[in-house]
Protein backbone atom coordinates (compact mmCIF):
# COMPACT_ATOMS: atom_id res chain seq x y z
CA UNK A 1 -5.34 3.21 -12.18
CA UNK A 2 -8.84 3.79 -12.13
CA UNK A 3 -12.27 2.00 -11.26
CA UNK A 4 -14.72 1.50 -13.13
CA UNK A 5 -18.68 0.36 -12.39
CA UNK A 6 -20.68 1.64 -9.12
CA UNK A 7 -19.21 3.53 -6.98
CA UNK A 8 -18.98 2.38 -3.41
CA UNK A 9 -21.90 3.79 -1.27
CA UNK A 10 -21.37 7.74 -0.07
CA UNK A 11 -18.14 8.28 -2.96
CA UNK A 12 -19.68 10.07 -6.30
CA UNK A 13 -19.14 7.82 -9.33
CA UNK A 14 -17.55 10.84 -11.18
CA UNK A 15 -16.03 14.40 -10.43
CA UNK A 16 -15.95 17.41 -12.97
CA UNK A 17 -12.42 18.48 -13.56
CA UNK A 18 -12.42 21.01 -16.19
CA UNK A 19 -15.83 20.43 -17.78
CA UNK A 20 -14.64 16.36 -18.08
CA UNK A 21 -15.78 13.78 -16.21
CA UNK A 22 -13.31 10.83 -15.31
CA UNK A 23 -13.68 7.72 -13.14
CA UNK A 24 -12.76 7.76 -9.24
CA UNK A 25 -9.23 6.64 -8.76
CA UNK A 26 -8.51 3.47 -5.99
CA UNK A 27 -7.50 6.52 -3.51
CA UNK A 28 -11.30 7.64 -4.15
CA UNK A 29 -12.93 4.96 -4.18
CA UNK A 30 -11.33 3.26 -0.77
CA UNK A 31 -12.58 6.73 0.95
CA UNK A 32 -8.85 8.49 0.79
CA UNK A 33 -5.87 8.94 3.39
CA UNK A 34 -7.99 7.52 6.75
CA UNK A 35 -8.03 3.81 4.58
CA UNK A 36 -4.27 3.66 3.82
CA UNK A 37 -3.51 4.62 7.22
CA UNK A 38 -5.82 2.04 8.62
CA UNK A 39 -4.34 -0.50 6.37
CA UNK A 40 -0.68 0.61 7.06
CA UNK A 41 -1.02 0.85 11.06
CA UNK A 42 -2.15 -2.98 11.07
CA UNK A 43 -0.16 -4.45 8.36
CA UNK A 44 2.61 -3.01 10.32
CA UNK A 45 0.90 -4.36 13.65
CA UNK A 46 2.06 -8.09 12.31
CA UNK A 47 5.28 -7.06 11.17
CA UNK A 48 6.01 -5.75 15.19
CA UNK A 49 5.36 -9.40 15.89
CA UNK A 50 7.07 -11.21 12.98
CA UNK A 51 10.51 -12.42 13.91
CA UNK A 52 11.41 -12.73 10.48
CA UNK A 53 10.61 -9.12 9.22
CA UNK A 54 11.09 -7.14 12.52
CA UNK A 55 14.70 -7.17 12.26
CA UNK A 56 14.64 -5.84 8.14
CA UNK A 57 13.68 -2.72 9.92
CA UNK A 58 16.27 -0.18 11.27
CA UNK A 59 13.83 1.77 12.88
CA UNK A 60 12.69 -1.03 14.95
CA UNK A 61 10.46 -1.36 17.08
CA UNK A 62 9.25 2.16 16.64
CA UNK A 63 8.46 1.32 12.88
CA UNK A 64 6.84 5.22 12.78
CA UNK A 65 9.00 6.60 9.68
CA UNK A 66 8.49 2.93 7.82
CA UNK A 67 4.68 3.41 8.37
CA UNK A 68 4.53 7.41 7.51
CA UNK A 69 6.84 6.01 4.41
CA UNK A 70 4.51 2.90 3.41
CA UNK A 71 1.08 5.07 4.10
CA UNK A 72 2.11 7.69 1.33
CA UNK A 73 3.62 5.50 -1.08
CA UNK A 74 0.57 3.50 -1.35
CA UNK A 75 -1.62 6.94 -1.07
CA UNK A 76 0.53 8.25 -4.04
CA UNK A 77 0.89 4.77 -6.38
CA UNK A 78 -3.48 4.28 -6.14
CA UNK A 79 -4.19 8.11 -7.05
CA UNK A 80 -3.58 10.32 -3.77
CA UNK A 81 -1.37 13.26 -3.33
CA UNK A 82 2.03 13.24 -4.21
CA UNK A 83 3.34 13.84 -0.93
CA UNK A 84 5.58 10.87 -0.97
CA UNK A 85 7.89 11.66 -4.28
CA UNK A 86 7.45 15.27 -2.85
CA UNK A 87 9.26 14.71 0.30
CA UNK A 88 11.75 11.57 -0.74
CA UNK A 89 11.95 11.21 -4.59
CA UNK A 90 11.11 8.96 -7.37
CA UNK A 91 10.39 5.65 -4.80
CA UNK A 92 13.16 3.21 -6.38
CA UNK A 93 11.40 0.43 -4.60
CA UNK A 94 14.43 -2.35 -5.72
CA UNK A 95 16.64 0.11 -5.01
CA UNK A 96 16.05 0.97 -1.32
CA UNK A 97 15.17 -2.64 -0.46
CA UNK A 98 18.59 -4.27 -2.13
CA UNK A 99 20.46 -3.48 1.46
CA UNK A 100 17.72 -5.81 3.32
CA UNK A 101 17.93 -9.76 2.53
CA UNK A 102 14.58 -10.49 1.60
CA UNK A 103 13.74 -14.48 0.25
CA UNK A 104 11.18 -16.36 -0.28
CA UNK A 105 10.00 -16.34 3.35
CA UNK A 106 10.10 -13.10 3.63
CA UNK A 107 7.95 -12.42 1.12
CA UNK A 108 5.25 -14.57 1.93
CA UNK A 109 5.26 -13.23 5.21
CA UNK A 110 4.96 -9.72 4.23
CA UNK A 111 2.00 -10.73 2.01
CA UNK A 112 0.22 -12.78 5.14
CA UNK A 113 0.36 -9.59 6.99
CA UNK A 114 -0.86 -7.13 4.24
CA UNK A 115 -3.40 -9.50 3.44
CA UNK A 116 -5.05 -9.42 6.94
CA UNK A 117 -4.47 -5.87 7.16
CA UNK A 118 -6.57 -5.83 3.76
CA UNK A 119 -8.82 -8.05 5.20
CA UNK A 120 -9.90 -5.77 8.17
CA UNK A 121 -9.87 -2.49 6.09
CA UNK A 122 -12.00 -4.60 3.79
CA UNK A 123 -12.25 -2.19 0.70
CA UNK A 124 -14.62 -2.17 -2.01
CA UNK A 125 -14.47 -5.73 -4.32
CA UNK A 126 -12.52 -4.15 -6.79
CA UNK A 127 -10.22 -2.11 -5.58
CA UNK A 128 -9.41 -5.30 -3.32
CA UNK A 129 -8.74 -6.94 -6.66
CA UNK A 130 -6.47 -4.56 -7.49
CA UNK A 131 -4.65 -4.24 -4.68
CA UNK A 132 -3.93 -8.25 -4.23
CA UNK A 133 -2.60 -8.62 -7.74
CA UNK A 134 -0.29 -5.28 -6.78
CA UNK A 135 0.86 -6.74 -3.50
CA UNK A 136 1.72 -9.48 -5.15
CA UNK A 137 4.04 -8.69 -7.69
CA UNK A 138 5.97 -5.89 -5.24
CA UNK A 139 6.04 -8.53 -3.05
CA UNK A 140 8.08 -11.06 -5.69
CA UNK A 141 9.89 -7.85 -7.00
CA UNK A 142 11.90 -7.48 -3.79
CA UNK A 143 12.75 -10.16 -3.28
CA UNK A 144 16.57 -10.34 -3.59
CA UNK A 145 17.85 -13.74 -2.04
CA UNK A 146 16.61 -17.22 -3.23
């Protein structure tokens, strides 16, 4: 995915990559790795807290390989380096969730925390866009119990 208009303030609105210019990706445009991990470490701040998606977690309460995991995924997915399918594969998102029951509830409450972690991070207009229509479908996609 890629933005298009203004670029946010400090980010060049194009780079040369072989004598082509192209539009800055999300990852660009949301000022790289130090946003997703801001993003990750509070979205993941609620979750600590949530009695309802705590225990979905094996790794609780540590939750340091579930961040590490999230923070490249997203990285990768809006443009970032491909760390994440380097180290653990194609990210079969149904897949690896099936094991965890996750309904309705949990869904929503997985959104309320990413949205107030999106909230603080508070990226650029469009890229925020983007991001709450994404959420939002993952979000329905995994869930797995009615």
């Amino acid at each position: 995915m890629v933005l298009t208009g203004p670029a946010p303030a400090g980010v060049p609105p194009t780079r040369r990559l072989a004598d082509v210019e192209r539009p800055i990706t999300v990852f660009e445009a949301v000022g790289g790795m130090p946003f997703f991990e801001r993003l990750v470490d509070r979205f993941y701040e609620g979750v600590a807290e949530d009695p309802v998606l705590l225990p979905l977690y094996p790794e609780q309460p540590d939750l340091r390989g579930a961040r590490r995991r999230l923070t490249l995924f997203l990285a990768q997915y809006w443009g970032g380096p491909t760390t994440y399918d380097e180290e653990r594969g194609h990210p079969r998102l149904r897949m690896r969730h099936a094991p965890f029951p996750i309904d309705a509830e949990a869904r929503d409450r997985w959104l309320t925390h990413m949205r107030r972690a999106l909230d603080e991070a508070d990226p650029p207009p469009a890229a925020r866009q983007a991001f709450e229509g994404y959420f939002a479908t993952a979000a329905e996609a995994m869930r797995n119990r009615d």
